[in-house]
N, C-alpha and C. Protein backbone atom coordinates (compact mmCIF):
# COMPACT_ATOMS: atom_id res chain seq x y z
N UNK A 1 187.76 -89.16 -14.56
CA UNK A 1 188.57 -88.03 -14.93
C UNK A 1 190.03 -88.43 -14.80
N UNK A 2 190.69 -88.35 -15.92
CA UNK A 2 192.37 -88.52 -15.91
C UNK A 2 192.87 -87.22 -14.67
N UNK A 3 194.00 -88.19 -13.76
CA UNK A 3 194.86 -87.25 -12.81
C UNK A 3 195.69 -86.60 -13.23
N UNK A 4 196.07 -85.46 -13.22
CA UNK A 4 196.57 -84.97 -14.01
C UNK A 4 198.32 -85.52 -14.09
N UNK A 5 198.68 -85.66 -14.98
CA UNK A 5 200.38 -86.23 -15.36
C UNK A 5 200.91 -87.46 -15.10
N UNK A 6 199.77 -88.31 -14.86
CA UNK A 6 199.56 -89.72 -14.81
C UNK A 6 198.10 -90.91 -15.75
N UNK A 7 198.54 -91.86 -15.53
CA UNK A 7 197.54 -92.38 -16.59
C UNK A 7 196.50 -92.95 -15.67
N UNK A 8 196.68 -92.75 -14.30
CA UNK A 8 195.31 -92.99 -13.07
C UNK A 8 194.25 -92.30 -13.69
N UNK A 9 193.51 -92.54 -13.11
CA UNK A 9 191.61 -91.57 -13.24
C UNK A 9 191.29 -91.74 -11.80
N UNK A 10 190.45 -90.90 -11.38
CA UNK A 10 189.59 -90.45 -10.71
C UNK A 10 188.44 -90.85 -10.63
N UNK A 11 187.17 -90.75 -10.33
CA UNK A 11 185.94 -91.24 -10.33
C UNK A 11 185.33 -90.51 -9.39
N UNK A 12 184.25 -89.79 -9.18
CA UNK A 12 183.39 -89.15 -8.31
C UNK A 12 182.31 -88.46 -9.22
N UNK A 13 181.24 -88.27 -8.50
CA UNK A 13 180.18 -87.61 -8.63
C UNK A 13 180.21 -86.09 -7.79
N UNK A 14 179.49 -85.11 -8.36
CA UNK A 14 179.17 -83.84 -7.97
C UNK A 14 177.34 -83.59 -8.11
N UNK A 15 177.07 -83.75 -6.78
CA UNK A 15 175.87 -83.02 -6.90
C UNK A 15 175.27 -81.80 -6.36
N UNK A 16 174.53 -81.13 -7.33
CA UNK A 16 174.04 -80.09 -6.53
C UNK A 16 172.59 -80.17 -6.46
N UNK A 17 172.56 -79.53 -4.81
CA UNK A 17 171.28 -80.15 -4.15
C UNK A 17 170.53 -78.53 -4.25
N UNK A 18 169.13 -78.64 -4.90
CA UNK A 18 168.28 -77.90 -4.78
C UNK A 18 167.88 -77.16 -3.46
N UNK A 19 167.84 -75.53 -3.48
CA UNK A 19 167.72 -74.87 -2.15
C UNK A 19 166.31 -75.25 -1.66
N UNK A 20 165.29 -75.42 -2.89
CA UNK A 20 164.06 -75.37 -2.51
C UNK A 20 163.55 -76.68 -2.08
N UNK A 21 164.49 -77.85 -2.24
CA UNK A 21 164.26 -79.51 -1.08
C UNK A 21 165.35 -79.14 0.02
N UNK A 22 165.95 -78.44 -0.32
CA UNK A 22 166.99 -78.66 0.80
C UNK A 22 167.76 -77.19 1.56
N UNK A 23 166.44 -76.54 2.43
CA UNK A 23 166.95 -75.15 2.63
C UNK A 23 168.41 -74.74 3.26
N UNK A 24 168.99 -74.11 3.03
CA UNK A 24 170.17 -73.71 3.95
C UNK A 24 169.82 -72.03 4.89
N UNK A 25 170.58 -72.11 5.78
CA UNK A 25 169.82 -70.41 6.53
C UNK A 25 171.10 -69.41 5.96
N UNK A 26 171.46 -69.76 4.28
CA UNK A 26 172.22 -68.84 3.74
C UNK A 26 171.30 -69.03 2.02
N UNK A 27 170.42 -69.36 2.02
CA UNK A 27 169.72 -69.83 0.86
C UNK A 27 170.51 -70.08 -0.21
N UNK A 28 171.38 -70.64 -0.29
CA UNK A 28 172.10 -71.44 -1.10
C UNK A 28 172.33 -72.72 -1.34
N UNK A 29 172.68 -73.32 -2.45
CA UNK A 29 172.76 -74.83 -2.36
C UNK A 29 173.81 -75.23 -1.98
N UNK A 30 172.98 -76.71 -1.59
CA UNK A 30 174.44 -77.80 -0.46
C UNK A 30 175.29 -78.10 -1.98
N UNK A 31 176.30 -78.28 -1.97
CA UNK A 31 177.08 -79.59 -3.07
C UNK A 31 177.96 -80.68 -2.41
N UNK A 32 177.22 -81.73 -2.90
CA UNK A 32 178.08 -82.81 -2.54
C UNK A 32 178.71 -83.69 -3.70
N UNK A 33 179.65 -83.87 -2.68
CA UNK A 33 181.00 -84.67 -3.70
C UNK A 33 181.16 -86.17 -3.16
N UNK A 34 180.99 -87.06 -3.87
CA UNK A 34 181.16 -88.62 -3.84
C UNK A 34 181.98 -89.23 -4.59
N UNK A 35 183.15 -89.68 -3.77
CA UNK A 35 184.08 -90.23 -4.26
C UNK A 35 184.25 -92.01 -4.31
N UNK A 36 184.17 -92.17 -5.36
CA UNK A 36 184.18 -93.82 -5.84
C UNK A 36 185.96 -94.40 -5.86
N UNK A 37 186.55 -93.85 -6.71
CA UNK A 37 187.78 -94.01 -6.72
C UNK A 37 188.71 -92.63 -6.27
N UNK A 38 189.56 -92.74 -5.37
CA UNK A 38 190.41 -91.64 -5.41
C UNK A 38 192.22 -92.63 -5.60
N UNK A 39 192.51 -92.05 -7.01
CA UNK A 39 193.70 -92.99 -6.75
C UNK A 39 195.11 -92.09 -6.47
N UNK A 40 195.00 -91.10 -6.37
CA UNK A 40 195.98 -90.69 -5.08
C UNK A 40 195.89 -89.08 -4.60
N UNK A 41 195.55 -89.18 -3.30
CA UNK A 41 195.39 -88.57 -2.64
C UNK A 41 196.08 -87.57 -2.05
N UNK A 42 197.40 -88.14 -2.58
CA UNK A 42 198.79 -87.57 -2.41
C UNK A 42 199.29 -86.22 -3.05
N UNK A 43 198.43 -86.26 -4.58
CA UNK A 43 198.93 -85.16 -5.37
C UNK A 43 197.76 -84.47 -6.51
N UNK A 44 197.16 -84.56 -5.25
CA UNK A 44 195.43 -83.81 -5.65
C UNK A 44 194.64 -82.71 -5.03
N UNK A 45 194.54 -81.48 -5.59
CA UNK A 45 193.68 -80.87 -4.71
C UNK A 45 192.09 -81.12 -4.46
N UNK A 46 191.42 -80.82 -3.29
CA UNK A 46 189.90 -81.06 -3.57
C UNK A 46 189.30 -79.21 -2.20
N UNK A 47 188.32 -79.05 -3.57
CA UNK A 47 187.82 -77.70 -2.71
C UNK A 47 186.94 -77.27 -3.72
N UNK A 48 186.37 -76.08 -3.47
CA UNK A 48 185.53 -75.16 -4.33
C UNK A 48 186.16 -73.49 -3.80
N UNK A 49 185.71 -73.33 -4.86
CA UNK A 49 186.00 -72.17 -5.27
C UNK A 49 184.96 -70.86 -6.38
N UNK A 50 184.70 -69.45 -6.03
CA UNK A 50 184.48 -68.89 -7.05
C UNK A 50 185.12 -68.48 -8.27
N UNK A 51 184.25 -68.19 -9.40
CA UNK A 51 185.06 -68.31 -10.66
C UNK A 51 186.18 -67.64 -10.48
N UNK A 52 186.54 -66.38 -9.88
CA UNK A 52 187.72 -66.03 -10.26
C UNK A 52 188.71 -65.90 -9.31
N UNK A 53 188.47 -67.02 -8.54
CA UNK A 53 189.67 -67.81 -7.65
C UNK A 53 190.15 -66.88 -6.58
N UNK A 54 189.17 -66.04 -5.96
CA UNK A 54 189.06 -65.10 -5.29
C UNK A 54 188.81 -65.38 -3.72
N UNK A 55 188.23 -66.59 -3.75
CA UNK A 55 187.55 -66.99 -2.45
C UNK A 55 186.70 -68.28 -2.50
N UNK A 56 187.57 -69.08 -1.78
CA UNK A 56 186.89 -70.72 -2.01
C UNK A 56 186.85 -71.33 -0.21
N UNK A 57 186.82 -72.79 -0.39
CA UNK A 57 187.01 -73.84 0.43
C UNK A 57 187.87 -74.48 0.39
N UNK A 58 189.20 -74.83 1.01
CA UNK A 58 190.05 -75.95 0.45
C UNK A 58 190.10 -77.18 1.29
N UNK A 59 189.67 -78.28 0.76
CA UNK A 59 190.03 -79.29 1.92
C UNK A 59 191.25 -80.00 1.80
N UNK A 60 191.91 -80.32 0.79
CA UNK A 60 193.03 -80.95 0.54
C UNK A 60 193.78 -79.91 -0.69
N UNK A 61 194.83 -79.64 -0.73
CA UNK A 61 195.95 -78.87 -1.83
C UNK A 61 197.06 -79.83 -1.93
N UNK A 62 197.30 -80.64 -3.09
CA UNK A 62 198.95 -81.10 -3.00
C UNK A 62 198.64 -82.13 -2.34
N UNK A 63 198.51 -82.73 -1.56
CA UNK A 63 198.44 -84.23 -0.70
C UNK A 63 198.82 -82.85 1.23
N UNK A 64 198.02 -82.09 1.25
CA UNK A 64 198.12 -81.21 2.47
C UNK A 64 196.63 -81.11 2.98
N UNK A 65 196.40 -82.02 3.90
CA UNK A 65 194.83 -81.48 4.27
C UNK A 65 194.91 -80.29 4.99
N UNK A 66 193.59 -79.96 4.87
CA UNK A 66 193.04 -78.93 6.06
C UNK A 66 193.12 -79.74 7.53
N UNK A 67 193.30 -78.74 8.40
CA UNK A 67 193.58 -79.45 9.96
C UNK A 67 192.68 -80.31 10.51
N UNK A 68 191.43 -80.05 10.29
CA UNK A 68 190.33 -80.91 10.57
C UNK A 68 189.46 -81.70 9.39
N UNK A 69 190.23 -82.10 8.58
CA UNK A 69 190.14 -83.34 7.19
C UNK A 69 190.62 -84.40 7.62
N UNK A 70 189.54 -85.09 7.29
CA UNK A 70 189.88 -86.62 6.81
C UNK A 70 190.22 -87.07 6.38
N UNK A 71 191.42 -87.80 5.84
CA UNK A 71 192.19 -88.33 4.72
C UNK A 71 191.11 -88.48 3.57
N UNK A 72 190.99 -88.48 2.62
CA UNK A 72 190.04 -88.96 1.36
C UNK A 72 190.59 -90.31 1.16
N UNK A 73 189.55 -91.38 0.99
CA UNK A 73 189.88 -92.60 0.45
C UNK A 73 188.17 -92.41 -0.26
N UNK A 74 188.79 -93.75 -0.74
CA UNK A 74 187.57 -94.39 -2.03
C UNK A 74 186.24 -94.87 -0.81
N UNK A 75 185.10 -94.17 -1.61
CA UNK A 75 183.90 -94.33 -0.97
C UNK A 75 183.47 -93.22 -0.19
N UNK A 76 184.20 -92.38 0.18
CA UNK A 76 184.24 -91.00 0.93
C UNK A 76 183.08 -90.29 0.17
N UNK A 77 182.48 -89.47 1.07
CA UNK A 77 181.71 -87.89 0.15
C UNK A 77 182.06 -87.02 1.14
N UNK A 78 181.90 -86.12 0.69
CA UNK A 78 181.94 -84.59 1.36
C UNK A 78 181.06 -83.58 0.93
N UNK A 79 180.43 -82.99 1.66
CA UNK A 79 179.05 -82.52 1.75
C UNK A 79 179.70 -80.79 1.97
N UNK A 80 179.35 -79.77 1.04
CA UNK A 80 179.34 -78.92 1.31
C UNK A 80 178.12 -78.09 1.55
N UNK A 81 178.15 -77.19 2.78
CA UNK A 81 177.07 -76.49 3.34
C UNK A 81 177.19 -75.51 4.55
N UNK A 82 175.95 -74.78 4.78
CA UNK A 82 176.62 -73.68 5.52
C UNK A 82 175.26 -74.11 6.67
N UNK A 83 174.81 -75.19 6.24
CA UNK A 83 174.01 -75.60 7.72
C UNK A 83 174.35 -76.27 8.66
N UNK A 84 174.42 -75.58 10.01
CA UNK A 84 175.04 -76.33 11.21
C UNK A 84 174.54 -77.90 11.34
N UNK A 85 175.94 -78.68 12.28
CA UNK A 85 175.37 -79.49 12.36
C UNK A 85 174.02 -79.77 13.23
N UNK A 86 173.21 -80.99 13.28
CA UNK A 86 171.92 -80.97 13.63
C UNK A 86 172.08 -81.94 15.22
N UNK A 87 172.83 -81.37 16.09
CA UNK A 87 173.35 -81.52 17.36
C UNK A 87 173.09 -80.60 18.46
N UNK A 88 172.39 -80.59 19.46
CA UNK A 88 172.26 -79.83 20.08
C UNK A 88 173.17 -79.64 21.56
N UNK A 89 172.96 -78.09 21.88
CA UNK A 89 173.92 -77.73 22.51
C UNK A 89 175.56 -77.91 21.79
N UNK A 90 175.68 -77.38 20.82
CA UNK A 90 176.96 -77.35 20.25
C UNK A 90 177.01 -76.30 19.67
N UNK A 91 177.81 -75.71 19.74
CA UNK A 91 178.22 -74.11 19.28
C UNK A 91 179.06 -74.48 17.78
N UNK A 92 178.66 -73.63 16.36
CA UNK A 92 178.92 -73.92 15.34
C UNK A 92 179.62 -72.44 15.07
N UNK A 93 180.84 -72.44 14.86
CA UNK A 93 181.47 -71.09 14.23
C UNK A 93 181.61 -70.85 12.88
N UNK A 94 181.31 -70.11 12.18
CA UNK A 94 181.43 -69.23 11.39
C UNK A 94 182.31 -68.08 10.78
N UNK A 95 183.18 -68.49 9.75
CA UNK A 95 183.72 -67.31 9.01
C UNK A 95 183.40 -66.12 8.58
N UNK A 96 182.87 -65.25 9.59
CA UNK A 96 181.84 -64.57 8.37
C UNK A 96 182.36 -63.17 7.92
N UNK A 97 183.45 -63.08 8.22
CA UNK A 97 184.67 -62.11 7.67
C UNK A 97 185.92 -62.06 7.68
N UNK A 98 186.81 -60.93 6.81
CA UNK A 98 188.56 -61.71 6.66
C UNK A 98 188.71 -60.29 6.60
N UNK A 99 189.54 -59.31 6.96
CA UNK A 99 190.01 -58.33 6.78
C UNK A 99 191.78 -58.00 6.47
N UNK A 100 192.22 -57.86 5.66
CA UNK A 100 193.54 -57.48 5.56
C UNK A 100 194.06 -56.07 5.90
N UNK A 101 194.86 -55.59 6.18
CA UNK A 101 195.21 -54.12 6.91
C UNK A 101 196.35 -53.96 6.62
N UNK A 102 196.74 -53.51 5.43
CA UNK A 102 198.54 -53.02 5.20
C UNK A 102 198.65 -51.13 4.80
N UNK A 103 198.10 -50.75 6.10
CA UNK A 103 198.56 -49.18 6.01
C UNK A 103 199.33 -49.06 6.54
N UNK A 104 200.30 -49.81 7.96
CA UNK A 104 200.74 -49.23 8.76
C UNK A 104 202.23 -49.72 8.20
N UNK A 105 202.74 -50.82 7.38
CA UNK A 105 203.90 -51.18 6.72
C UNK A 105 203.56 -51.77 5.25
N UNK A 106 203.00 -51.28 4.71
CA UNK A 106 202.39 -51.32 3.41
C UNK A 106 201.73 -50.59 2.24
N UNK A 107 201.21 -50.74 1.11
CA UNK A 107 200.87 -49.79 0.39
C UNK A 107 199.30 -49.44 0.62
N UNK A 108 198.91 -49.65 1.59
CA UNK A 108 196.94 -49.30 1.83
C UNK A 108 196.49 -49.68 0.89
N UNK A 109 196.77 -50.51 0.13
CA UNK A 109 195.42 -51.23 -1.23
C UNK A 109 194.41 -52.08 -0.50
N UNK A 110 195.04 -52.54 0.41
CA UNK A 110 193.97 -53.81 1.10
C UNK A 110 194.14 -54.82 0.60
N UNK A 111 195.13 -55.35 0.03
CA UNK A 111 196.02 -56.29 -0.86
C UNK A 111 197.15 -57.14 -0.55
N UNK A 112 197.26 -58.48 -0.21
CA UNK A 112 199.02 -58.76 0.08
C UNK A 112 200.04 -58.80 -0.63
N UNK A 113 200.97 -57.30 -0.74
CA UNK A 113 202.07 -57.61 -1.79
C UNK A 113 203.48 -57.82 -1.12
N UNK A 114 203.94 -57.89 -2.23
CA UNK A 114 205.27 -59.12 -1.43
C UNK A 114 205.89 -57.38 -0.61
N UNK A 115 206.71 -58.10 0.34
CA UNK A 115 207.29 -57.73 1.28
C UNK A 115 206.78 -56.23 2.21
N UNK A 116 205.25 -56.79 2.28
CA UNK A 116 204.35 -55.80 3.05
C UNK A 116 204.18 -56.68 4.32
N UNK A 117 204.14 -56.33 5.60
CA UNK A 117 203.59 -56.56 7.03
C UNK A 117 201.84 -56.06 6.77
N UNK A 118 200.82 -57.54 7.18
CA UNK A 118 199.69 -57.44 7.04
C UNK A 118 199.02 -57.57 8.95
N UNK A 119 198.40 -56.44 9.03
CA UNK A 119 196.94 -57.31 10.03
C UNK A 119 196.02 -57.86 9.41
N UNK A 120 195.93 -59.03 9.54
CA UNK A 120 194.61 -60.11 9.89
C UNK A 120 193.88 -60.02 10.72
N UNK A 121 192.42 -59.57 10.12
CA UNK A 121 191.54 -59.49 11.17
C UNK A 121 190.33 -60.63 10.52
N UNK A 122 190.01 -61.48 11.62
CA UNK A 122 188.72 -62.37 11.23
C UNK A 122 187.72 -62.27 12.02
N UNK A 123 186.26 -62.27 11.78
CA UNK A 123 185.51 -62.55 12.55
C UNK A 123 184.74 -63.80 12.47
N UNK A 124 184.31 -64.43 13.28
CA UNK A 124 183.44 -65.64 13.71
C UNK A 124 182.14 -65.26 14.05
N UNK A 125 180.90 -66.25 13.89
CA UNK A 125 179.90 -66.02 14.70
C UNK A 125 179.45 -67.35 14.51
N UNK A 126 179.07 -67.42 15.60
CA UNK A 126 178.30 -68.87 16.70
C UNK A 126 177.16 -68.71 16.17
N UNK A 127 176.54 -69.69 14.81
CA UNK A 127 175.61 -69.98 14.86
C UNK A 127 174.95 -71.39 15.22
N UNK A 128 175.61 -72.39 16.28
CA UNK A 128 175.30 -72.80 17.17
C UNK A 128 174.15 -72.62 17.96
N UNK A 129 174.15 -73.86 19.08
CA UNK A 129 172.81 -73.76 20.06
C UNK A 129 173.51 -73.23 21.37
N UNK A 130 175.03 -73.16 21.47
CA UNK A 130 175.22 -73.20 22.71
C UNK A 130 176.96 -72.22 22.94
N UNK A 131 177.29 -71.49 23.62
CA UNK A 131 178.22 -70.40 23.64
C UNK A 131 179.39 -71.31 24.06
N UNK A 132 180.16 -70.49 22.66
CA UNK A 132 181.31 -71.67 22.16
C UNK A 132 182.95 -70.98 23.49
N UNK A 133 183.31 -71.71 24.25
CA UNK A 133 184.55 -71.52 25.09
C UNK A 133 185.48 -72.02 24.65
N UNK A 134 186.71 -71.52 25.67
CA UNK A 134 187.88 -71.73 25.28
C UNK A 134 188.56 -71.77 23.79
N UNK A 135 187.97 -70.87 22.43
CA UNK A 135 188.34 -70.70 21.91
C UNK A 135 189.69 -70.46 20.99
N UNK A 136 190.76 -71.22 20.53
CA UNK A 136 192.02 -70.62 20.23
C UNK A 136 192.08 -70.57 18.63
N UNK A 137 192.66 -69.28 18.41
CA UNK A 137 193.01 -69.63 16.68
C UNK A 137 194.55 -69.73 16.56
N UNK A 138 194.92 -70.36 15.17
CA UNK A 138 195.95 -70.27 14.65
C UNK A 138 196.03 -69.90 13.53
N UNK A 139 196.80 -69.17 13.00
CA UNK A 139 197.59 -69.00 11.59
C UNK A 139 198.16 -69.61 11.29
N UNK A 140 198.23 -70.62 10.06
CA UNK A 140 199.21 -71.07 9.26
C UNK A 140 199.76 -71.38 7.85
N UNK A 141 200.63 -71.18 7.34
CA UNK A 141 200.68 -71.46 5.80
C UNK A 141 201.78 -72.00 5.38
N UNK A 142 201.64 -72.72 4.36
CA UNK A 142 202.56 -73.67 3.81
C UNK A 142 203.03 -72.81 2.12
N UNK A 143 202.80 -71.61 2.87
CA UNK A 143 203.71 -70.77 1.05
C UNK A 143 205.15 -70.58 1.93
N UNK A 144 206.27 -70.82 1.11
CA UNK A 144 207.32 -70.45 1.94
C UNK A 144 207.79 -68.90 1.84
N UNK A 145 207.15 -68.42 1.19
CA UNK A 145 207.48 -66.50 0.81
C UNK A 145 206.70 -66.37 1.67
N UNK A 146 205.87 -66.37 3.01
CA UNK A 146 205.21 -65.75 3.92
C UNK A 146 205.82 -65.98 5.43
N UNK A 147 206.32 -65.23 5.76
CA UNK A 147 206.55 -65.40 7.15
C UNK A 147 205.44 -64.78 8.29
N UNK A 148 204.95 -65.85 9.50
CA UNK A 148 204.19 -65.14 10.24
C UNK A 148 204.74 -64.67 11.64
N UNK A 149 204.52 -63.73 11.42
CA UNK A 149 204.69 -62.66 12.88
C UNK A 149 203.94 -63.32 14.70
N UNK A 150 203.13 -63.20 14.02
CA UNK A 150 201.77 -63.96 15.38
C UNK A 150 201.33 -64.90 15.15
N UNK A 151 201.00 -65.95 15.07
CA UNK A 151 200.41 -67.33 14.64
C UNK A 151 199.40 -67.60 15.31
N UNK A 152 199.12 -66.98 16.74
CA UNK A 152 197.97 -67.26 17.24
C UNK A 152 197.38 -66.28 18.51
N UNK A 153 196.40 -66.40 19.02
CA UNK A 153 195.75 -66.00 20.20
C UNK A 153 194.30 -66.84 20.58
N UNK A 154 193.46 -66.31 21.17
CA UNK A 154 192.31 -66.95 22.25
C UNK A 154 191.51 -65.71 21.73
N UNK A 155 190.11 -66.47 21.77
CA UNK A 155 189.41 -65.94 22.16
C UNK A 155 188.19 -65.54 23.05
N UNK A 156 187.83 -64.07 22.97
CA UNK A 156 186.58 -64.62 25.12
C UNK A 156 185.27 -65.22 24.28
N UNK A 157 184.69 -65.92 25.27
CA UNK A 157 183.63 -66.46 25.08
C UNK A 157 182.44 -66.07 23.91
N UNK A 158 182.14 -66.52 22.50
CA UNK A 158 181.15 -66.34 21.79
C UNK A 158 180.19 -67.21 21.94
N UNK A 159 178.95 -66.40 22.38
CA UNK A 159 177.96 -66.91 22.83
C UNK A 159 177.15 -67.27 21.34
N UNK A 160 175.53 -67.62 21.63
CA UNK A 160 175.02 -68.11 20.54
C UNK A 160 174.77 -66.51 19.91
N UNK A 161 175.06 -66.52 18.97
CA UNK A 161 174.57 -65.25 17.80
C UNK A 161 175.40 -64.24 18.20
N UNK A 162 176.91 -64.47 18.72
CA UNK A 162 177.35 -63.44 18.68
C UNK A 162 178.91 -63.59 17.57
């Protein structure tokens, strides 16, 4: 695949792995991505996404990883899936909600419009073997029209399935 605004290419494979060889405990399929050539890493995004760009995965935007990414080089894959790893005693967290809240300095759509104050509310759940401690989150973003208020807190102990 040509990069875009250069005369480099790309090279990788996309596969998608059948639910019925390969169950997930969200019955959906794994996709994995195998990268042969990546010739720059610098000014490429890599993620998934639904069609209408509503709600994805991002691992790299721009040459910006995600905090816990690996640089991409040539020979790399990346395995997408919502099955924990196969490690025991390790507590696996979960996104399994995002809430936005702009009634209290905003227009109540449930929407971020420019120069509205939002609560962020997320929840997690430990589908892990083992109750995940010392928990901390952060907020962060690299749009420069967003300023954050709170960037972070702790959270108490999520045990397994909570």
């Amino acid at each position: 695949m040509p990069h875009y605004g250069t005369s480099n290419t790309e090279t990788f494979q996309i596969i998608f792995l059948k639910e019925s060889e390969h169950p997930t405990p969200t019955d959906d399929g794994m996709i994995l991505v195998q990268y042969e050539v990546v010739a720059d890493p610098t000014a490429c995004t890599v993620g998934i996404e639904n069609p209408d760009e509503s709600d994805g995965l991002e691992y790299l935007f721009d040459g910006a990883y995600n905090s816990h990414a690996t640089p991409l080089v040539d020979g790399m894959a990346i395995l997408y899936t919502t099955t924990p790893p196969d490690e025991p005693n390790l507590p696996w967290l979960v996104l399994t909600d995002v809430t936005l809240d702009d009634t209290a300095l905003g227009d109540g759509n449930g929407l971020a419009g420019p120069g509205e104050t939002l609560n962020l509310s997320v929840t997690l759940t430990n589908s892990g073997q083992a109750t995940a401690t010392g928990v901390t989150l952060t907020l962060s973003s690299d749009e420069t029209l967003v300023a954050i208020i709170n960037a972070g807190g702790s959270s108490p102990d999520i045990g397994v399935g909570g």
